[in-house]
Each structure stands twice: as structure tokens, then as C-alpha cells.
C-alpha atoms as a PDB file:
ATOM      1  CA  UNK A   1       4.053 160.707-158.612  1.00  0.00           C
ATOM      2  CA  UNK A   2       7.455 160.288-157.685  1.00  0.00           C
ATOM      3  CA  UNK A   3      10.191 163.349-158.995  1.00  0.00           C
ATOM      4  CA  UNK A   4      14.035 163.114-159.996  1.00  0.00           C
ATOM      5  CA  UNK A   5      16.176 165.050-157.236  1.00  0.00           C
ATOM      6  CA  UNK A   6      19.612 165.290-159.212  1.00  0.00           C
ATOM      7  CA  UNK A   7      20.974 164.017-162.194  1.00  0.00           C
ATOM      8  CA  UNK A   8      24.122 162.938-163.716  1.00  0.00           C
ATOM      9  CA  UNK A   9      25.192 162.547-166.957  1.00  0.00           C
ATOM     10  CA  UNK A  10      28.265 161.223-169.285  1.00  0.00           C
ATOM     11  CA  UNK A  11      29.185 159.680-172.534  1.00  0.00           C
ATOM     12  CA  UNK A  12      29.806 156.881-174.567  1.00  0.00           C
ATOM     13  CA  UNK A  13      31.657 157.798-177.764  1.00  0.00           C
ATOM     14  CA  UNK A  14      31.927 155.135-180.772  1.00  0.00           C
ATOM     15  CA  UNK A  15      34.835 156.491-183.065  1.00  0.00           C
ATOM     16  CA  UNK A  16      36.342 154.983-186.051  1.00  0.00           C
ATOM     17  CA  UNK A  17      36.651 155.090-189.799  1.00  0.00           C
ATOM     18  CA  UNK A  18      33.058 154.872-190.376  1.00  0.00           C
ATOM     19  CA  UNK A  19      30.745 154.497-193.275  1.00  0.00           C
ATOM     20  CA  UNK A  20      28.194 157.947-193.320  1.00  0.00           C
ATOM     21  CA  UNK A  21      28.760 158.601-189.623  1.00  0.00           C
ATOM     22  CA  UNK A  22      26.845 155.242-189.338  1.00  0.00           C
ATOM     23  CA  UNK A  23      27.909 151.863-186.722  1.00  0.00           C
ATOM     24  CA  UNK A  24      26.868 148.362-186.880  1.00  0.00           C
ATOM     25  CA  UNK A  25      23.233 148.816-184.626  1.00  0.00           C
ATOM     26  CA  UNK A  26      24.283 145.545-183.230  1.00  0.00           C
ATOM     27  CA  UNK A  27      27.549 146.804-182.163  1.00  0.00           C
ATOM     28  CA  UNK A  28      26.083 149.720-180.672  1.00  0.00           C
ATOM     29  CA  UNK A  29      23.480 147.732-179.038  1.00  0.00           C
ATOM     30  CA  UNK A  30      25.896 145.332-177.430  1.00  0.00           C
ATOM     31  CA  UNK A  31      28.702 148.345-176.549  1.00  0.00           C
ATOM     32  CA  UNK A  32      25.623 149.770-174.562  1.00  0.00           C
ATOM     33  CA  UNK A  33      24.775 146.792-172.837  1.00  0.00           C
ATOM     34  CA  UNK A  34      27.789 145.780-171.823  1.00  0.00           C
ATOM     35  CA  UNK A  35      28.856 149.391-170.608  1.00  0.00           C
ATOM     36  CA  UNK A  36      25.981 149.610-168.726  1.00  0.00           C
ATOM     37  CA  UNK A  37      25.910 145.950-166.865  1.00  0.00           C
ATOM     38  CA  UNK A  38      29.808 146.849-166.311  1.00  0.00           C
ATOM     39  CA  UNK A  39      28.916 150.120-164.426  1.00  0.00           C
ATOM     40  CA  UNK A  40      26.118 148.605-162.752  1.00  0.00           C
ATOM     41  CA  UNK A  41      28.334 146.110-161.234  1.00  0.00           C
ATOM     42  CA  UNK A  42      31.262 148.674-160.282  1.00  0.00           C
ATOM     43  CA  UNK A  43      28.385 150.326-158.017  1.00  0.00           C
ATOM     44  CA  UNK A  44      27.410 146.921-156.458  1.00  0.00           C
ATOM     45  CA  UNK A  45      30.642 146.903-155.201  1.00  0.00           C
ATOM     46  CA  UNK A  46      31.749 150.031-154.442  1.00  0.00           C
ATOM     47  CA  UNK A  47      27.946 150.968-152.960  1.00  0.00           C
ATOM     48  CA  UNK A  48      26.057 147.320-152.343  1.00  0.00           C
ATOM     49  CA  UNK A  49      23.163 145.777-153.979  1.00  0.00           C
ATOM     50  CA  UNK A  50      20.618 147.662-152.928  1.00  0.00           C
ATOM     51  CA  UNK A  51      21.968 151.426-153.677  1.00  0.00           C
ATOM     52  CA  UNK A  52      23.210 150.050-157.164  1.00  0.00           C
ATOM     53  CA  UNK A  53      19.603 148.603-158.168  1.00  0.00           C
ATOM     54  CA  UNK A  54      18.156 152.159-156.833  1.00  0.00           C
ATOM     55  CA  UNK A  55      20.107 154.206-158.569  1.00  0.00           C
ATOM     56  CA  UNK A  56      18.670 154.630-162.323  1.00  0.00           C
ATOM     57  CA  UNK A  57      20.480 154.714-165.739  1.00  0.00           C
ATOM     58  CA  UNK A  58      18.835 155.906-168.259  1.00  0.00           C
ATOM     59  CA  UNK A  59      20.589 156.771-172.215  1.00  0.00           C
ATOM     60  CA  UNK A  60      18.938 159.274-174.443  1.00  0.00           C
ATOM     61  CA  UNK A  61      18.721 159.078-178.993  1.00  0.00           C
ATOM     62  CA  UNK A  62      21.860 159.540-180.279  1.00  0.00           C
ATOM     63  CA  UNK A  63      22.052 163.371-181.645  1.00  0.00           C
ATOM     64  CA  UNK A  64      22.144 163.999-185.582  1.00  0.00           C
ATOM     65  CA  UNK A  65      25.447 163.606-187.214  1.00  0.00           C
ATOM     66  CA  UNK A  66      26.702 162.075-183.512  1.00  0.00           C
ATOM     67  CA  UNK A  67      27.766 158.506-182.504  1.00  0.00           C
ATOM     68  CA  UNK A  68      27.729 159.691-179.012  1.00  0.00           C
ATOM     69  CA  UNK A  69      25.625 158.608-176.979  1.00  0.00           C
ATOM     70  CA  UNK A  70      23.850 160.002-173.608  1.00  0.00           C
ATOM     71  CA  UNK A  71      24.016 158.351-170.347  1.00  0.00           C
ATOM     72  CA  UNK A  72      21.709 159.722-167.575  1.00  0.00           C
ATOM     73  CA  UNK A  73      22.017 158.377-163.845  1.00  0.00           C
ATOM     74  CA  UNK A  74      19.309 159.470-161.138  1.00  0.00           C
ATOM     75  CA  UNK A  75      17.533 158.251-157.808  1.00  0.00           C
ATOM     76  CA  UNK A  76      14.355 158.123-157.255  1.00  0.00           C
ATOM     77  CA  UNK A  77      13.105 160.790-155.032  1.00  0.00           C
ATOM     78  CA  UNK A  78      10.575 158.729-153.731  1.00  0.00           C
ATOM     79  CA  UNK A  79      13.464 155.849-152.724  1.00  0.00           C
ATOM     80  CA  UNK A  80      15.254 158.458-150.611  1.00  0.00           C
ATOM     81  CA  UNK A  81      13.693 158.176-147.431  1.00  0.00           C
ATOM     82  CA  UNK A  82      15.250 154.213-147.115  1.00  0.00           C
ATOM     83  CA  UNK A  83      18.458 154.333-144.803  1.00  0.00           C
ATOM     84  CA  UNK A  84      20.354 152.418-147.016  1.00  0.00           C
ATOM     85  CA  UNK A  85      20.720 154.941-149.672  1.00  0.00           C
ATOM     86  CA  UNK A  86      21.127 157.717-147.860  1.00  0.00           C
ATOM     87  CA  UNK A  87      25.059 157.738-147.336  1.00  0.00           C
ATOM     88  CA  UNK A  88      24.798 157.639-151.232  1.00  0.00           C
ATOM     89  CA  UNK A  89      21.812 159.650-152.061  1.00  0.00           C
ATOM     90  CA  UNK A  90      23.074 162.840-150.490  1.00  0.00           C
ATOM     91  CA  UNK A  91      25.502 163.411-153.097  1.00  0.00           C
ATOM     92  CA  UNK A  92      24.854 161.775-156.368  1.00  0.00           C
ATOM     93  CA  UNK A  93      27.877 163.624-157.872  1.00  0.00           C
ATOM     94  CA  UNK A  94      30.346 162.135-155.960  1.00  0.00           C
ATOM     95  CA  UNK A  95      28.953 158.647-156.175  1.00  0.00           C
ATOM     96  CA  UNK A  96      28.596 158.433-159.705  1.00  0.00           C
ATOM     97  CA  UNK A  97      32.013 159.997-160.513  1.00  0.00           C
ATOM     98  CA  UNK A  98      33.029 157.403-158.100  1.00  0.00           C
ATOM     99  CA  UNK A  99      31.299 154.830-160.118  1.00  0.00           C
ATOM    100  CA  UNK A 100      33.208 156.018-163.535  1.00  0.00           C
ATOM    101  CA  UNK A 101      36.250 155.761-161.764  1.00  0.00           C
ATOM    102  CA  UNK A 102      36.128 152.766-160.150  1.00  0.00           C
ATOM    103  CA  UNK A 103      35.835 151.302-163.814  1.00  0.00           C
ATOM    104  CA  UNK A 104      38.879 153.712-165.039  1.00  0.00           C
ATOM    105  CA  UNK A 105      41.019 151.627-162.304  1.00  0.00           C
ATOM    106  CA  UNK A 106      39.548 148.711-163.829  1.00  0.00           C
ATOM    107  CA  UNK A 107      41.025 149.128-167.303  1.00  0.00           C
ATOM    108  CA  UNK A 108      43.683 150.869-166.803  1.00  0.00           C
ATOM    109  CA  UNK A 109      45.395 148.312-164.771  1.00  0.00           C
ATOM    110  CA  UNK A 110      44.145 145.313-166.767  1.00  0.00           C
ATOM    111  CA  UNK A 111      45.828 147.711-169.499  1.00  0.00           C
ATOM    112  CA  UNK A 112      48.838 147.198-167.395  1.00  0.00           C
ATOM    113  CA  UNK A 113      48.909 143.805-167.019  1.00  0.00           C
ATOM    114  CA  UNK A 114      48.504 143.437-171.219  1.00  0.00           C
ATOM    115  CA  UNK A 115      46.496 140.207-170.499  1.00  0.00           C
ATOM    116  CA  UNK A 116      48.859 138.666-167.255  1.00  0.00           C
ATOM    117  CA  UNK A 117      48.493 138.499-164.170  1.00  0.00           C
ATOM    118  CA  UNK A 118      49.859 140.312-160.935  1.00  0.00           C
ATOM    119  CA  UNK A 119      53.547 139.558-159.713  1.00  0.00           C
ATOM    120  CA  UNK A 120      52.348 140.153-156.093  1.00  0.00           C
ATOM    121  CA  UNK A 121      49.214 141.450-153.741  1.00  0.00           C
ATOM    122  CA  UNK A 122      49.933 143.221-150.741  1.00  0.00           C
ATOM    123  CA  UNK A 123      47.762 144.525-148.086  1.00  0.00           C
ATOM    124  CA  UNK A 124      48.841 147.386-146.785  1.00  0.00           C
ATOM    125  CA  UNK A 125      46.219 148.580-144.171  1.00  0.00           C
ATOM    126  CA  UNK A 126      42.779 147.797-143.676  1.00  0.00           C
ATOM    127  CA  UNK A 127      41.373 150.150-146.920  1.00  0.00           C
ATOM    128  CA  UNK A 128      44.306 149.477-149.245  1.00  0.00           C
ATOM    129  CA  UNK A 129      46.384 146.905-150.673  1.00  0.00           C
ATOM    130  CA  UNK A 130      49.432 147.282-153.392  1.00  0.00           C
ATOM    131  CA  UNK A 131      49.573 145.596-156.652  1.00  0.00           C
ATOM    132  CA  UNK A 132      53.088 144.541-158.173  1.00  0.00           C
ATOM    133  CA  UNK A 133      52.722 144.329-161.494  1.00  0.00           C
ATOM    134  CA  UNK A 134      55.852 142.950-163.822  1.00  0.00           C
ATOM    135  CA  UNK A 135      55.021 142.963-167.598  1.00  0.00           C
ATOM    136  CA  UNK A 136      58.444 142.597-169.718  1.00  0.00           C
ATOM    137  CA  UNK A 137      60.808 143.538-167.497  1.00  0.00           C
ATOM    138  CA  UNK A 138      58.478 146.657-166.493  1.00  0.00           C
ATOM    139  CA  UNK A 139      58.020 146.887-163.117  1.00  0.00           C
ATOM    140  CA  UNK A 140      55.043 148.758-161.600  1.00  0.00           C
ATOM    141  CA  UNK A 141      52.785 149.276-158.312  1.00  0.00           C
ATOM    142  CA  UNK A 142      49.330 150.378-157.899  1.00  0.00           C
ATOM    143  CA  UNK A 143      47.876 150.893-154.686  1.00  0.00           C
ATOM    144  CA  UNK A 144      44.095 150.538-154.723  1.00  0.00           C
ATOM    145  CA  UNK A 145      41.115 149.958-152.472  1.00  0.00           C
ATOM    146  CA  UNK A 146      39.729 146.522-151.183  1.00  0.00           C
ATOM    147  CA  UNK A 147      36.856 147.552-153.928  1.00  0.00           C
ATOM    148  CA  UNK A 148      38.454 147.894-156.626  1.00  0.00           C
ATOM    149  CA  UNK A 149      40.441 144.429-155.925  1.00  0.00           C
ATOM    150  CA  UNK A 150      36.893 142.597-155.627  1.00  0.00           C
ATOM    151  CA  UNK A 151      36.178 144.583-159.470  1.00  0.00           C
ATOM    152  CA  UNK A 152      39.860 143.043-160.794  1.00  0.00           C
ATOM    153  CA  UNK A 153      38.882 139.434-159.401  1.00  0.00           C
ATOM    154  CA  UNK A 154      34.994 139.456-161.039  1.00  0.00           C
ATOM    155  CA  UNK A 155      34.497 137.012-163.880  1.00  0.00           C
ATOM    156  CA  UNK A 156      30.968 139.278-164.898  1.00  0.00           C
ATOM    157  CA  UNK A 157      33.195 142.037-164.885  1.00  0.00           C
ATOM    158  CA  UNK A 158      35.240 140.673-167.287  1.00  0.00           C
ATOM    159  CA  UNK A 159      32.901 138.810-169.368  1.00  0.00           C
ATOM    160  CA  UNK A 160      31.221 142.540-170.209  1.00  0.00           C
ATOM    161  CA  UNK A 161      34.127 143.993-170.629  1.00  0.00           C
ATOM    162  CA  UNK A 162      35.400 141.076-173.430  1.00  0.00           C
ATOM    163  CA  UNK A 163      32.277 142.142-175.181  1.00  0.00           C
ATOM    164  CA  UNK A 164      33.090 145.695-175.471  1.00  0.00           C
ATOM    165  CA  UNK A 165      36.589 145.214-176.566  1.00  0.00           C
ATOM    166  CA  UNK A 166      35.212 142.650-179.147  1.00  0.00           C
ATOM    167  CA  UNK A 167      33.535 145.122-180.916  1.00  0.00           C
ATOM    168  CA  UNK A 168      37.559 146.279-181.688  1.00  0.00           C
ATOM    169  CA  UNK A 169      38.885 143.072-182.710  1.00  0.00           C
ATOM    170  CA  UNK A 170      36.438 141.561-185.066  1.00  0.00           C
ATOM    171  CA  UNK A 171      37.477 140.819-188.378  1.00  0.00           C
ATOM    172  CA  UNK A 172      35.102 142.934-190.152  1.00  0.00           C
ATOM    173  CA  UNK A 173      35.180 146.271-187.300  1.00  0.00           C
ATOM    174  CA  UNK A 174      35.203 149.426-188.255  1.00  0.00           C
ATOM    175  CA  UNK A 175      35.137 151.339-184.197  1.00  0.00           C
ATOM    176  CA  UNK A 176      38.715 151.838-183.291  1.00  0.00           C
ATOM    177  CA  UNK A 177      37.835 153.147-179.789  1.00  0.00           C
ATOM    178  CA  UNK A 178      35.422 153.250-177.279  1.00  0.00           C
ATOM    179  CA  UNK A 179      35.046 155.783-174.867  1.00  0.00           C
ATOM    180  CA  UNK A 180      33.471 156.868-171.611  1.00  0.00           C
ATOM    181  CA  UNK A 181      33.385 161.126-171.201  1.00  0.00           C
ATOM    182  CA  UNK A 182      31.755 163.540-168.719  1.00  0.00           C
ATOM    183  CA  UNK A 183      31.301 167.021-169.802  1.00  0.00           C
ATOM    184  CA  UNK A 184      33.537 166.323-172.802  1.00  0.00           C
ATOM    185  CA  UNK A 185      36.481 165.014-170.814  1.00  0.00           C
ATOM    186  CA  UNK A 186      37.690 161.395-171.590  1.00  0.00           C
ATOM    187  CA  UNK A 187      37.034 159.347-168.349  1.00  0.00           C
ATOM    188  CA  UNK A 188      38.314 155.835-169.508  1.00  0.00           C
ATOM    189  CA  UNK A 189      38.360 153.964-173.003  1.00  0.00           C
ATOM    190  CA  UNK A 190      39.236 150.694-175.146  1.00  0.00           C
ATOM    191  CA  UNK A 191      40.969 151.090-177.996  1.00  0.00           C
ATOM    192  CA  UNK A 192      41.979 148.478-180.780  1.00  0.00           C
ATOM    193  CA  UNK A 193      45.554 148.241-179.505  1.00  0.00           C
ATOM    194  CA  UNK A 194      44.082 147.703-176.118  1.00  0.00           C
ATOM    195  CA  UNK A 195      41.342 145.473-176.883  1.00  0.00           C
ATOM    196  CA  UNK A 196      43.194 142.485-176.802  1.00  0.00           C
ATOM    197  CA  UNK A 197      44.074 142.595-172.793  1.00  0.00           C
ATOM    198  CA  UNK A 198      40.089 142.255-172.238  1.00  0.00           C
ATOM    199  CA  UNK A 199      39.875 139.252-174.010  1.00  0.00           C
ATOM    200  CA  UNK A 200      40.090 136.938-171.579  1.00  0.00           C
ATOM    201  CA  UNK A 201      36.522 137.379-170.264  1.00  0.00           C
ATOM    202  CA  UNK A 202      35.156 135.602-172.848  1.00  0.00           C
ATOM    203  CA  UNK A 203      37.810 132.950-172.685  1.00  0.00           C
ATOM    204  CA  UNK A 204      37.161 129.547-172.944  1.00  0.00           C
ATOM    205  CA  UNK A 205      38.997 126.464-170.746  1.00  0.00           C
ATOM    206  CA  UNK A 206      39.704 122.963-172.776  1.00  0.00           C
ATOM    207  CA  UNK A 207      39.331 119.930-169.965  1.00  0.00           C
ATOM    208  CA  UNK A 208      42.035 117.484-171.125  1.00  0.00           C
ATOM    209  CA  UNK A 209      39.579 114.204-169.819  1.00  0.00           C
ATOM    210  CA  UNK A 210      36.150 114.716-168.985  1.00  0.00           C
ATOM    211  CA  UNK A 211      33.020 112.419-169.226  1.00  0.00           C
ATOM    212  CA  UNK A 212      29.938 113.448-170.521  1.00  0.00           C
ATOM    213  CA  UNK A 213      26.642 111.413-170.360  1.00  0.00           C
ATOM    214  CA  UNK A 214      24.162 111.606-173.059  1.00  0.00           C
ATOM    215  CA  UNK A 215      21.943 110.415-176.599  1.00  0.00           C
ATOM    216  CA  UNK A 216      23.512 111.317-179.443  1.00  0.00           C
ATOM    217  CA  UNK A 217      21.206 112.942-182.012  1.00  0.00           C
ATOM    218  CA  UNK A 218      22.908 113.691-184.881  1.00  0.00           C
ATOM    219  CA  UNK A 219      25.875 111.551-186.557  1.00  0.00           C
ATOM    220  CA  UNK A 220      27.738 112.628-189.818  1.00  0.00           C
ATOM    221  CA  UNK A 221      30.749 109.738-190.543  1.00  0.00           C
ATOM    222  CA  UNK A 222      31.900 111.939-193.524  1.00  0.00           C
ATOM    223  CA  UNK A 223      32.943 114.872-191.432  1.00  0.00           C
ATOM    224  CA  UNK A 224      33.424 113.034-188.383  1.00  0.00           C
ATOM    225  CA  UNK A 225      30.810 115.016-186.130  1.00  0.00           C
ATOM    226  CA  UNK A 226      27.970 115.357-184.691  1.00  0.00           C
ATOM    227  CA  UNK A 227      25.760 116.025-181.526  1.00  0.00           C
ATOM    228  CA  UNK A 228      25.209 114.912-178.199  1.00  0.00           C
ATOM    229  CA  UNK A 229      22.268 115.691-175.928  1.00  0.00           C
ATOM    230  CA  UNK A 230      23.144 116.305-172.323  1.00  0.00           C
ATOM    231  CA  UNK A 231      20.558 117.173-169.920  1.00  0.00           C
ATOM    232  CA  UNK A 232      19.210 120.587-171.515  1.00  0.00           C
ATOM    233  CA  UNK A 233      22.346 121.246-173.696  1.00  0.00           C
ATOM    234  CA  UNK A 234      23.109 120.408-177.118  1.00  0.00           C
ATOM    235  CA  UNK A 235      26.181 120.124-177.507  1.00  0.00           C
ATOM    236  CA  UNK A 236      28.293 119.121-180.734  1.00  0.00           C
ATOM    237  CA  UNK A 237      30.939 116.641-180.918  1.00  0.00           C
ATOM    238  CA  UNK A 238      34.137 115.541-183.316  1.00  0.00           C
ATOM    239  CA  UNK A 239      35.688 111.968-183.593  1.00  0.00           C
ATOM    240  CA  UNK A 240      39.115 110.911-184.672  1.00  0.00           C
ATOM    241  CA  UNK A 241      39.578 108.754-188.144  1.00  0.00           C
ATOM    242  CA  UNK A 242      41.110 106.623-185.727  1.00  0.00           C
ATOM    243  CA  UNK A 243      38.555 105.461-183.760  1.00  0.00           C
ATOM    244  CA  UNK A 244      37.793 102.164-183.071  1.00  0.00           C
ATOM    245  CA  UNK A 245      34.875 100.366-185.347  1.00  0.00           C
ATOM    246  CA  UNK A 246      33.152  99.045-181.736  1.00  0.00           C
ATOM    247  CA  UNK A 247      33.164 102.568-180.651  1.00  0.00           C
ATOM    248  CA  UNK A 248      31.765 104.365-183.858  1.00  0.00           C
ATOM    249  CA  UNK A 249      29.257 101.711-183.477  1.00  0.00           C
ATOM    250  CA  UNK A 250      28.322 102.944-180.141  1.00  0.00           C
ATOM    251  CA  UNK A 251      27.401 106.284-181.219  1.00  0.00           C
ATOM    252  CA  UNK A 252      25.902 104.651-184.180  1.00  0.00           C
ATOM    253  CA  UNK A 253      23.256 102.614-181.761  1.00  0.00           C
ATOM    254  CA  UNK A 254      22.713 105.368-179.384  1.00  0.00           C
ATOM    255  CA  UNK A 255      21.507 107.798-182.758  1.00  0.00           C
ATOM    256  CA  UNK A 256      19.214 104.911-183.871  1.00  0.00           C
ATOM    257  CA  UNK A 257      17.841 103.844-180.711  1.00  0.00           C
ATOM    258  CA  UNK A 258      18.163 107.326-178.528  1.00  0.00           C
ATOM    259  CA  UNK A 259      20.313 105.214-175.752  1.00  0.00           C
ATOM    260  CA  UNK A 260      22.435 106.963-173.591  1.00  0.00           C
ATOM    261  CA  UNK A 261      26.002 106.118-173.585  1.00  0.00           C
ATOM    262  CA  UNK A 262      29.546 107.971-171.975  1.00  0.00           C
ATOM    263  CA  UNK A 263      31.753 109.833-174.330  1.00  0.00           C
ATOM    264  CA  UNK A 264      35.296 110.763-173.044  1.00  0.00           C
ATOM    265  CA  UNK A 265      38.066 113.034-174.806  1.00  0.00           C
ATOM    266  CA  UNK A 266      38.825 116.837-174.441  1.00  0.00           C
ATOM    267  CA  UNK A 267      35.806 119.214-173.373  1.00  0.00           C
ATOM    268  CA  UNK A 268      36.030 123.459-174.113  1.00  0.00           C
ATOM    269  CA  UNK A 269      33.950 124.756-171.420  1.00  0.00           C
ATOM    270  CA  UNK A 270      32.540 128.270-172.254  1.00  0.00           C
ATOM    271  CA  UNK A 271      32.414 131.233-169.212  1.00  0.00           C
ATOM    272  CA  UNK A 272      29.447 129.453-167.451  1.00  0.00           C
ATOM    273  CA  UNK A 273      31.815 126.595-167.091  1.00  0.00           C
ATOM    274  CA  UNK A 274      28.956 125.029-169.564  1.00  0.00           C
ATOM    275  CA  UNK A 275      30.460 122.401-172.285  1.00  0.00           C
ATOM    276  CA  UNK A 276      31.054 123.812-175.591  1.00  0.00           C
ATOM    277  CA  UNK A 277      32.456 121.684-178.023  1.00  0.00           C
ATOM    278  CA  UNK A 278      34.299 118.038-177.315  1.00  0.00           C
ATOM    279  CA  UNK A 279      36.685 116.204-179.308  1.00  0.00           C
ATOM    280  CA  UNK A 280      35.900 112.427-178.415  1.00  0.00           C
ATOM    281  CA  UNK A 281      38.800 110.297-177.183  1.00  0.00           C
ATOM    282  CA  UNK A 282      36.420 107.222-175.983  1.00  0.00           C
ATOM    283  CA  UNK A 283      33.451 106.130-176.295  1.00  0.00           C
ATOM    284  CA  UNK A 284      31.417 103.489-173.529  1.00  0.00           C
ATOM    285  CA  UNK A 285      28.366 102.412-173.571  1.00  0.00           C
ATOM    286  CA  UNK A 286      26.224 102.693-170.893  1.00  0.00           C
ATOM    287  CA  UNK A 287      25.513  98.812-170.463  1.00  0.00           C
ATOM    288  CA  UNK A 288      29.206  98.176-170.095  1.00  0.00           C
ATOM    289  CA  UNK A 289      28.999 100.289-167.139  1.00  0.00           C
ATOM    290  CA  UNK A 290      26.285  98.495-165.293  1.00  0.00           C
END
């Protein structure tokens, strides 16, 4: 049986004005998640593939009367031996504070940008570039490693972090801040005033014109909506009061006889670049086109 050699642990603090100490489990269980997909990803790039998938993370029960929560990296003693890992094996220390700091450079200069992007990127050498950053009138520069560029420009990155600062922002949150600590010392956090810089991860990008090919299977005139089955996806549509007789009649045809036809009008494609939601413009059936 394999043994642990080292281990390393930190935090993850939930704070807010909470009900009996207690959190939405949901919350919790997605703030977790997403922390821990975030991190894994920050040592992917700072460490490759293989040393990130090695190295272990592991969280402990919350303690009584706590909403802290314990984190526990480790390798594998047994997983030592491969050459890959030893540059990172020999110290574990240094590679996982390397780990919680590569994702402290992460938010603190998306925190900087407040939801922009950078006025200029500049290589400097062949380990670091500078970042210009110009946010209402207030000019600043960061100079980081080629890593930590590769962590700014990652759409997973972002997506996880989104999640995390969505816990903040909804409606109905009680968690004003979320924080990452080792040995009681704040490493990094999101709080509700900074929340809304990380929402672009789970952003989604409206398509002015696009076609979509399907059968519609669900058509409500009253409301105007309905669904359209593309490929695998679902996907639900609108209609304007507006449009043409000929063209409700299309839709109409293609419910009742599960025909395929073309809608065109305005398409919100989620992060997977996956249609969402489209507000019909046009509608053609597919016999017109043959």
C-alpha cells in the first residue's frame, strides 16, 4: 500500500450574515467545486497535465460551529519515482503555495480590470511580459509570468470562477465573501463588491443572424414560443406578433408533421458556444430550399 510523503493544507472560508452559522449546501457544494476545478487548472499550467492530475486534493467535514472548510493537497508516494513529477514532488510546499498564488494573480488583476480588458501586453523577456491596465483614468502595470498570462486568457478559468462569484450576486445570497487562507492568513478572496468583475465567465454571446436547422416540437401561439429540436439540443424559441401568416404556418406544419424546416433571427449562445435561446426573425421551409 502506497503512503502520503507531505501534505499541504489551506482554507476556504464562507462568511456572511448567516442564518444559525448555516449556508445554502448547494452553495457550498458548488463554491467547492468550482474552487477546486479552478486550482486544478492553475497547476496544469503552471506544472503540466500530468503533475496536476498526480497531485491529490482532498477537503475534510466542516468543524462544529465553522463554515470553513479544509483543503488537503498530497502526492502519492508511490507516483514519485515517475520523472515527470519529480521537479515538483521534491518540494510540495513550494508548489502548492505556488499554485494558491498563481490564482491570487488571477483575481487580483481581473479585480483590476473591474470587468475590461487590458490597454496593452508587452513582452518583456522570455519569462515575463507587462500588463497596462487603464480602468477610469487609472493607470496601472503588472508584470507577470508567461503562466499566469495563459491563466488570464482561459475561458474554464473563468467559467469556474463566474460560479464562485455567483454565489455573491444572487438575488436571494446571504455569503458576502469567499475566501482562500493558509495557516489563518488570507491568500486571495471574492467579495460581493468584487463579484461582479468575474461575471463574464458565464457570459453569454447573442448572434445577430444565424440559421438553425430543426423539427419543432412544441408551439404555443398565445405566448408566442416554443421549441425547436436540433440535433441533440432542445432548444426554445420566441416569434414576433409580426410574423408573417405563411411563416407561422411553417412552424405550424413542421409541429404536426415533425418536418424539418430553417429558422433565422438572433441566437444567445451559452459558454460552450451551444445555442441557448433564439428570437425568430424568418422562418423557411426546408422544401423551398431544395
Amino acid at each position: 500500500m502506497s503512503t502520503v510523503q507531505e501534505l499541504f493544507e489551506f482554507q476556504l472560508s464562507f462568511k456572511g450574515q448567516l442564518v444559525e452559522n448555516s449556508v445554502d449546501a448547494f452553495d457550498v457544494a458548488n463554491g467547492i467545486l468550482a474552487t477546486s476545478q479552478s486550482l486544478q487548472e492553475i497547476a496544469e499550467i503552471h506544472f503540466g497535465e500530468q503533475a496536476s492530475q498526480n497531485l491529490k486534493l482532498n477537503i475534510s467535514a466542516f468543524k462544529k460551529g465553522s463554515l470553513e472548510s479544509n483543503f488537503i493537497y498530497f502526492f502519492d508516494a508511490a507516483l514519485f519515482a515517475a520523472p515527470v513529477l519529480i521537479p515538483v514532488a521534491r518540494d510540495i510546499v513550494q508548489t502548492c503555495t505556488g499554485i494558491l498564488n498563481g490564482y491570487e494573480t488571477y483575481l487580483n488583476i481581473k479585480k483590476m480590470l473591474k470587468g475590461g480588458r487590458p490597454e496593452k501586453i508587452t513582452p518583456i523577456n522570455q519569462d515575463q511580459i507587462k500588463i497596462d491596465i487603464n480602468v477610469n483614468g487609472n493607470n496601472n502595470a503588472v508584470i507577470i509570468g508567461y503562466p499566469d498570462l495563459r491563466a488570464l486568457q482561459s475561458p474554464t478559468l473563468a467559467k469556474n470562477t463566474a460560479k464562485i462569484a455567483q454565489l455573491l450576486t444572487k438575488d436571494d445570497s446571504l455569503l458576502e465573501e469567499v475566501i482562500l487562507k493558509k495557516d489563518k492568513k488570507m491568500i486571495s478572496s471574492i467579495d460581493k463588491d468584487s463579484a461582479q468583475y468575474f461575471k463574464t465567465g458565464l457570459e453569454t454571446q447573442v448572434l445577430p443572424a444565424m440559421k438553425l436547422k430543426g423539427v419543432v416540437t412544441k408551439l404555443d401561439s398565445k405566448v408566442r414560443s416554443g421549441y425547436i429540436s436540433a440535433g441533440s439540443k432542445r432548444i426554445p424559441f420566441t416569434y414576433l406578433r409580426d410574423l408573417e401568416q405563411s411563416q407561422f404556418e411553417i412552424l405550424a406544419e413542421s409541429l404536426k408533421k415533425q418536418v424539418q424546416i430553417h429558422i433565422v433571427g438572433e441566437v444567445e449562445m451559452d459558454f460552450e458556444s451551444e445555442p441557448r435561446s433564439v428570437a425568430i426573425q424568418k422562418v423557411e421551409s426546408e422544401l423551398k430550399l431544395l
